[in-house]
Protein backbone atom coordinates (compact mmCIF):
# COMPACT_ATOMS: atom_id res chain seq x y z
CA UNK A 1 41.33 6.12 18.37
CA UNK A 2 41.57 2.78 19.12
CA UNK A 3 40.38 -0.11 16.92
CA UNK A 4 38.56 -1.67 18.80
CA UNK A 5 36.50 2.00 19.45
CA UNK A 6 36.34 2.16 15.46
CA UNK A 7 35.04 -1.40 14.96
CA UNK A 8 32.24 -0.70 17.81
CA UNK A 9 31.10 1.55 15.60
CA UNK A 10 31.37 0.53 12.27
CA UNK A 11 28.95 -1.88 13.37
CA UNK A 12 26.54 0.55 15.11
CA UNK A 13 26.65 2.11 11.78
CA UNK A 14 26.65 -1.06 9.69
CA UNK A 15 23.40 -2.22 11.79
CA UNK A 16 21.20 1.78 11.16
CA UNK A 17 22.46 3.52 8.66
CA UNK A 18 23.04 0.90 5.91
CA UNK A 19 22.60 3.41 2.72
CA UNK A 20 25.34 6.11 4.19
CA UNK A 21 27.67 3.17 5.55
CA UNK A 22 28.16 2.12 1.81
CA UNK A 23 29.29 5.61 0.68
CA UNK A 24 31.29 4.98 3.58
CA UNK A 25 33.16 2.44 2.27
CA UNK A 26 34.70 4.82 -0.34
CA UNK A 27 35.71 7.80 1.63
CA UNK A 28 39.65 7.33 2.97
CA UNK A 29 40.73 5.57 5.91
CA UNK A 30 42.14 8.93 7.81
CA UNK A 31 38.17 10.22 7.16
CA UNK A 32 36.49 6.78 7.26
CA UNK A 33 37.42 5.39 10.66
CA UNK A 34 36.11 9.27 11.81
CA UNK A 35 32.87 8.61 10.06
CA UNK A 36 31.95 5.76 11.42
CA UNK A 37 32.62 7.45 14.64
CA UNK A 38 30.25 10.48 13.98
CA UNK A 39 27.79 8.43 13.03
CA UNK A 40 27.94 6.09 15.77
CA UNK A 41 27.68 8.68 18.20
CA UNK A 42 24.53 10.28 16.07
CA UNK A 43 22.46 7.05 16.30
CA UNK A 44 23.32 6.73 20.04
CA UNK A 45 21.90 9.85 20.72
CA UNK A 46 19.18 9.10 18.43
CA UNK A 47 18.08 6.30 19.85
CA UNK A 48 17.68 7.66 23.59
CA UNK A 49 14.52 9.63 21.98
CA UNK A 50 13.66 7.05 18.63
CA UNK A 51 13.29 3.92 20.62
CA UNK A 52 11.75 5.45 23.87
CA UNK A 53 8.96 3.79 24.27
CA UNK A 54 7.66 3.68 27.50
CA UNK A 55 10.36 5.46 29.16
CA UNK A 56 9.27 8.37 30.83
CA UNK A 57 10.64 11.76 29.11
CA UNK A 58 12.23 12.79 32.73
CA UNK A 59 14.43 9.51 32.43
CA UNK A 60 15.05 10.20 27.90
CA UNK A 61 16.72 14.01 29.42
CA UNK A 62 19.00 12.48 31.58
CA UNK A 63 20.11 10.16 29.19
CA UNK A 64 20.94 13.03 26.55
CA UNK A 65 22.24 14.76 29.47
CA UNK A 66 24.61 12.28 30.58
CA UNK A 67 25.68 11.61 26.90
CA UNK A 68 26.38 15.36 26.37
CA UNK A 69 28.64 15.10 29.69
CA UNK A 70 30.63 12.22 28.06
CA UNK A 71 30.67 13.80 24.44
CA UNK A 72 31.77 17.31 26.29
CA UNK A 73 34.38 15.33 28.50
CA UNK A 74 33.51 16.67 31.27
CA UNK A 75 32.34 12.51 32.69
CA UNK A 76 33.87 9.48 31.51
CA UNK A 77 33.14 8.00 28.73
CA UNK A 78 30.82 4.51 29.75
CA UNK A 79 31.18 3.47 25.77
CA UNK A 80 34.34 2.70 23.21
CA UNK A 81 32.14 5.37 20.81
CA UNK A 82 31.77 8.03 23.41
CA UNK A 83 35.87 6.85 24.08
CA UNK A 84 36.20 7.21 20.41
CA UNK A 85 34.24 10.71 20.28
CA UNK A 86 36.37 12.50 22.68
CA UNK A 87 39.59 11.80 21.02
CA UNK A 88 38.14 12.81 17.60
CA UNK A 89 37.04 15.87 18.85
CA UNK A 90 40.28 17.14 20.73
CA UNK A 91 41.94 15.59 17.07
CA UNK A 92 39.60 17.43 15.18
CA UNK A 93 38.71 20.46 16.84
CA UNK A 94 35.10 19.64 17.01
CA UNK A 95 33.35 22.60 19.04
CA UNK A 96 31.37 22.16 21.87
CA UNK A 97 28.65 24.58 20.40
CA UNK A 98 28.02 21.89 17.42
CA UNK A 99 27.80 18.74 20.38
CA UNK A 100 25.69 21.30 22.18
CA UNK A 101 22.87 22.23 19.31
CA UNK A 102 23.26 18.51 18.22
CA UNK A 103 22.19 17.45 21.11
CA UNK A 104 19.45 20.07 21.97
CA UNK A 105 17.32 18.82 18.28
CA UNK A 106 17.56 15.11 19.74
CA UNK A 107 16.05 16.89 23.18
CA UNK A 108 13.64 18.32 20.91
CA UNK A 109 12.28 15.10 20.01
CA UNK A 110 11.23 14.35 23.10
CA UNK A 111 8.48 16.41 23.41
CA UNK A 112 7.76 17.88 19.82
CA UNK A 113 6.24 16.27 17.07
CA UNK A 114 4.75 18.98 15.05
CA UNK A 115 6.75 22.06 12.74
CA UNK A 116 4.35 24.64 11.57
CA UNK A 117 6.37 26.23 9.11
CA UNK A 118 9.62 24.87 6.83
CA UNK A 119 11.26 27.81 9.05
CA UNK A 120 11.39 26.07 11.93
CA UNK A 121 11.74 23.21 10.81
CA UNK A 122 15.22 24.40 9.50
CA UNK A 123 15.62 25.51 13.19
CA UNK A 124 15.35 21.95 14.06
CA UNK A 125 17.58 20.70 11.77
CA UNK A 126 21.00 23.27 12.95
CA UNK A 127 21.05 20.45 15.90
CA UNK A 128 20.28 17.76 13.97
CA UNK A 129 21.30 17.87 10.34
CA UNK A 130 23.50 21.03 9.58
CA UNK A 131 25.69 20.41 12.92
CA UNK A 132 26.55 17.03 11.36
CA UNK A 133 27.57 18.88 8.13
CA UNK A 134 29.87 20.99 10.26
CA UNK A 135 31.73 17.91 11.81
CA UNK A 136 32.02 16.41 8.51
CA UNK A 137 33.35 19.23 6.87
CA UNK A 138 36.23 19.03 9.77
CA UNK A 139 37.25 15.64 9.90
CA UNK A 140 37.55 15.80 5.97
CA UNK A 141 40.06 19.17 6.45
CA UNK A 142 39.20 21.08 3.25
CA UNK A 143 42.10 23.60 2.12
CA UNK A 144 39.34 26.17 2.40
CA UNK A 145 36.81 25.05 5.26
CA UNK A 146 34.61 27.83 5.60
CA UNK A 147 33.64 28.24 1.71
CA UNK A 148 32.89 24.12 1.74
CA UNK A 149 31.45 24.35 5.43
CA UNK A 150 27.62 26.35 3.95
CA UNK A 151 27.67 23.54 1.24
CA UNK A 152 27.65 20.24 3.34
CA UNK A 153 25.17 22.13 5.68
CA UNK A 154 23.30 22.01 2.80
CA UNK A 155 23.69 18.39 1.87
CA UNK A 156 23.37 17.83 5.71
CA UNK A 157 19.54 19.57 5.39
CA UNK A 158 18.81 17.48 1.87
CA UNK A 159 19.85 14.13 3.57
CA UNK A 160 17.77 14.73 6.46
CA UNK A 161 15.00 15.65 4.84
CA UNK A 162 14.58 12.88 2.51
CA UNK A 163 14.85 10.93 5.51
CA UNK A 164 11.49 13.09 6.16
CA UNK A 165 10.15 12.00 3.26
CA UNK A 166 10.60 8.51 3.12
CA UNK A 167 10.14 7.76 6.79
CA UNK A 168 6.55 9.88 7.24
CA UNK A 169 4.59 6.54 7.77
CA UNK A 170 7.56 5.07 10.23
CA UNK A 171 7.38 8.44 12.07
CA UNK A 172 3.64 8.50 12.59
CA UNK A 173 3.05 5.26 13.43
CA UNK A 174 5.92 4.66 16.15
CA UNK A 175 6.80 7.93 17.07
CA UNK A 176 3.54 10.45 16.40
CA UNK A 177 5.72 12.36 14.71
CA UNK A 178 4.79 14.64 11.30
CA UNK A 179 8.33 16.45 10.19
CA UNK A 180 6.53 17.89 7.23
CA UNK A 181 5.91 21.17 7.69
CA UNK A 182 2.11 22.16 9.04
CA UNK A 183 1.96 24.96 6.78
CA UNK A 184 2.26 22.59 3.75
CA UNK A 185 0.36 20.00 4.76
CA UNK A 186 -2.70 23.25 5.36
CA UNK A 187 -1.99 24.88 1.80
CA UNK A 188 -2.58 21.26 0.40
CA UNK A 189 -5.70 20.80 2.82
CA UNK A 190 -4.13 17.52 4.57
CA UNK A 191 -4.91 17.63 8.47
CA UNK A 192 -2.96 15.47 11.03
CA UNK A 193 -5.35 12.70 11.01
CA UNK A 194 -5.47 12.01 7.66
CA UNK A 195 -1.67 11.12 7.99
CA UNK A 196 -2.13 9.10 11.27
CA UNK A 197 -4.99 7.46 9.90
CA UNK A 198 -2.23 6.76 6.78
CA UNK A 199 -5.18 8.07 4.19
CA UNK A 200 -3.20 8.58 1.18
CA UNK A 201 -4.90 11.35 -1.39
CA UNK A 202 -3.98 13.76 -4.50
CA UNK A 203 -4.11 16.38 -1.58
CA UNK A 204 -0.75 14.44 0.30
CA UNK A 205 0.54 13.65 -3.02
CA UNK A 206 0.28 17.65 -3.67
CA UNK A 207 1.93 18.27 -0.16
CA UNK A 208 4.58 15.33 -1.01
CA UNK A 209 5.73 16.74 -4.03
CA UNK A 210 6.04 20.65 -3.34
CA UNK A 211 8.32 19.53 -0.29
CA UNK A 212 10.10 17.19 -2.18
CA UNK A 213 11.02 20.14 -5.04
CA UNK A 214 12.12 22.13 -1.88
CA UNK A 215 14.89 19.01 -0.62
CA UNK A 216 15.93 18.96 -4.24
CA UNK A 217 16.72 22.52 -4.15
CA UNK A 218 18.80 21.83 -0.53
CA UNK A 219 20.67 19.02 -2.81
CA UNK A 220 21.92 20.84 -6.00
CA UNK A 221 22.78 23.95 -3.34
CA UNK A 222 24.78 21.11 -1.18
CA UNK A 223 26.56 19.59 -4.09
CA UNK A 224 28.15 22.64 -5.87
CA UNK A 225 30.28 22.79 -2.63
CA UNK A 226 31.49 18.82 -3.46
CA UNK A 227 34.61 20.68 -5.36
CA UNK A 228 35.63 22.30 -2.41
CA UNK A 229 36.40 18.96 -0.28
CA UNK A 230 39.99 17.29 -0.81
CA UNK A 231 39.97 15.51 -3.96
CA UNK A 232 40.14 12.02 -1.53
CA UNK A 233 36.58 12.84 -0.69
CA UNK A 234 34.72 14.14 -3.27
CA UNK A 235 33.56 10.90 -5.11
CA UNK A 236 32.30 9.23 -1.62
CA UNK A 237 30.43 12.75 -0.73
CA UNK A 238 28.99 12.79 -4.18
CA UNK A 239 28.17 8.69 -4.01
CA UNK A 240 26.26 9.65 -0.63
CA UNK A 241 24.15 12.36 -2.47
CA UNK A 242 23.48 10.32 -5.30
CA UNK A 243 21.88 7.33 -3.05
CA UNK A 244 19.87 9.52 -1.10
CA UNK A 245 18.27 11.45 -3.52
CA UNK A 246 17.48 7.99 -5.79
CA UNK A 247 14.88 7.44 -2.62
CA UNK A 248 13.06 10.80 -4.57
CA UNK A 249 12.76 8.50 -7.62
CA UNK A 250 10.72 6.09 -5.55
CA UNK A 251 8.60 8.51 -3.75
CA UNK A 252 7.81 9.58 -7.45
CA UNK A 253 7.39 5.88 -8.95
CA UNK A 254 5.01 5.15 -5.87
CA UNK A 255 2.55 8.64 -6.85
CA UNK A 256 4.10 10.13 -3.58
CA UNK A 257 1.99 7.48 -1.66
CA UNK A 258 4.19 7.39 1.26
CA UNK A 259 1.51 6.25 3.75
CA UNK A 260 0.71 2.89 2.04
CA UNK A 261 4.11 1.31 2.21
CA UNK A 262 7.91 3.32 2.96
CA UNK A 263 10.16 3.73 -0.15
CA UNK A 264 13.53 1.03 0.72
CA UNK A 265 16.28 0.53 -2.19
CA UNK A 266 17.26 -2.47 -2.74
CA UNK A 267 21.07 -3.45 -2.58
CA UNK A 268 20.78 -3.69 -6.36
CA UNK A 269 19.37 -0.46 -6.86
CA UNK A 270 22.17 1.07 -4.62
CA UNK A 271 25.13 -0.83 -6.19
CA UNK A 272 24.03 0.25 -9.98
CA UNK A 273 23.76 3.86 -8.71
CA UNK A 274 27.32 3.55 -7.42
CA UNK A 275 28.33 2.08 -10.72
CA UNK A 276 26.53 4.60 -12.85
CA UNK A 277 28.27 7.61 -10.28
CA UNK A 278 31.66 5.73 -11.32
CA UNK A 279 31.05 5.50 -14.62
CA UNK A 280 30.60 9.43 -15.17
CA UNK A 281 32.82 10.39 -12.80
CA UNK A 282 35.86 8.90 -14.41
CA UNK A 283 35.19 11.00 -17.39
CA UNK A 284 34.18 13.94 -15.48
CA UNK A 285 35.46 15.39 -12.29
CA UNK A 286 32.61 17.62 -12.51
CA UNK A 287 30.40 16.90 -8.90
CA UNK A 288 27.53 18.92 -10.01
CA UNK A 289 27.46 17.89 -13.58
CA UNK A 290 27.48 14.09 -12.63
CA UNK A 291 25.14 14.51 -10.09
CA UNK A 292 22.87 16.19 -12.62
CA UNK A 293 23.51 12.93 -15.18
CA UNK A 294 23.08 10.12 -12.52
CA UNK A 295 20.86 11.53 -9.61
CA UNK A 296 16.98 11.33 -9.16
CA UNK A 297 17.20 15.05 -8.60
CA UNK A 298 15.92 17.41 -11.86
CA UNK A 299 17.83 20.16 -12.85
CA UNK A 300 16.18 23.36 -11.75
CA UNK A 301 15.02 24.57 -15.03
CA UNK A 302 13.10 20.98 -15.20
CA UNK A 303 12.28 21.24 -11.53
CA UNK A 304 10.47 24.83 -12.41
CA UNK A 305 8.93 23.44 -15.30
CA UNK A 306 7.12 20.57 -13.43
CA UNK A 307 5.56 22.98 -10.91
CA UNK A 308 4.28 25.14 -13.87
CA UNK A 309 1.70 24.41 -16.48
CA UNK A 310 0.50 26.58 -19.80
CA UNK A 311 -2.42 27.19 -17.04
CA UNK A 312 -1.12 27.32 -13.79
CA UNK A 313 0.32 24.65 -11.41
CA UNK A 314 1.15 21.33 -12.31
CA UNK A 315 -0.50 18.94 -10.15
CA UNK A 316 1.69 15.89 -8.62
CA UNK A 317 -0.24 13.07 -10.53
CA UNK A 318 0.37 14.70 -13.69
């Protein structure tokens, strides 16, 4: 890859993704330059659908279409990043299957906007979150690739859904999309137009929380696969885990209100979770028990003990 094809997208990821571009920063060059890449190439195809306003779906499908062409090579490339994405994949031995289910989710979004069950929303998220796990796992070349591959599926999932989380007013508002699952939102008694009329109650808060405890369980299930990645990678993968999840800790400071204003960390808040990852991880080498120390994520036993009460349920308020 070229550097000029690297720096084009260091920047495309500098400009979107500014929480994962600072874990970024501490994985190793022969990974890094790949990540920025990957992600590059994500956020172009996220885009076509994300900022589509106005453009008529017809016209969004033969964007996608053209992009899987280029990503595929079967075109040329019209971009350094879809330049950049060819020769990673040929380096990497990125399948077509994982370009093609990637970019079937983004096709998704062009049309659907509502998951009635956490089921398919996992569907969903093969394209869009768990393929991006799988091209991680190979540009980072584990010794042992398909016991760490399930793992940063996992992680994949958990990152994606506390983008979910955080982004449900965002996704409403511009997009008219809900990616929490229908069924939740019913159990909780929270309809559609309570959410797009941003009415935040104990009833979302309820809905909030019992999806959040389900991401949590995606994270500890994605991190006990952290040991399996080269040694070179580990701290940056764990870093990345450790700054997503601390966007739980503001859902939770905020009562789950969501709807009222979208949890952001500030650069502070991200630089003293890096330090405090640091810290523990020079003592310990242990991904899940640091994670467990530093992260905004409960341990399951004290994840299983806030949905439970002496008398039934603990509500999210409580």
């Amino acid at each position: 890859m070229q550097q000029e094809h690297i720096d084009a997208s260091k920047q495309i990821q500098r400009r979107t993704g500014k929480t994962f571009y600072l874990a970024t920063k501490f994985l190793p060059q022969r990974v890094r330059h790949a990540t920025h890449v990957l992600y590059a190439f994500f956020r172009i195809a996220d885009e076509i659908v994300d900022d589509a306003e106005g453009v008529p779906p017809e016209t969004q499908r033969a964007e996608l279409e053209s992009l899987r062409a280029q990503a595929l090579g079967e075109t040329d490339p019209e971009d350094p990043v879809l330049e950049a994405f060819q020769t990673l994949c040929e380096r990497y031995e990125i399948s077509n299957e994982e370009i093609n289910v990637f970019i079937d989710a983004m096709a998704t979004d062009i049309t659907k906007s509502r998951y009635e069950t956490a089921a398919e929303l996992d569907d969903y998220m093969r394209g869009s979150a768990a393929a991006v796990g799988v091209m991680m796992t190979a540009i980072m070349k584990p010794e042992f690739p398909e016991t760490a591959r399930p793992h940063a599926i996992k992680l994949g999932e958990a990152f994606q859904l506390t983008n979910f989380l955080r982004d449900v007013r965002e996704d409403i508002l511009d997009r008219d999309r809900i990616y929490l699952p229908q069924e939740t939102l019913h159990k909780h008694g929270v309809a559609d137009e309570q959410i797009a009329a941003l009415e935040f109650d104990e009833s979302f808060a309820a809905a909030m929380a019992a999806e959040l405890q389900r991401t949590e369980a995606r994270y500890r299930a994605g991190v006990a696969g952290i040991r399996y990645l080269p040694d070179d990678c580990q701290f940056p993968v764990l870093v990345a885990a450790v700054l997503y999840a601390e966007h739980h800790a503001l859902i939770r400071a905020q009562g789950y209100d969501v709807l009222t204003s979208e949890p952001s960390l500030s650069t502070a808040r991200k630089l003293r979770c890096v330090l405090q990852t640091r810290w523990h991880w020079q003592w310990n080498r242990d991904p899940e028990a640091v994670f467990q120390r530093v992260s905004a994520v409960p341990a399951a036993d004290a994840s299983r003990e806030m949905r439970h009460t002496e008398h039934g349920e603990r509500t999210p308020i409580q």
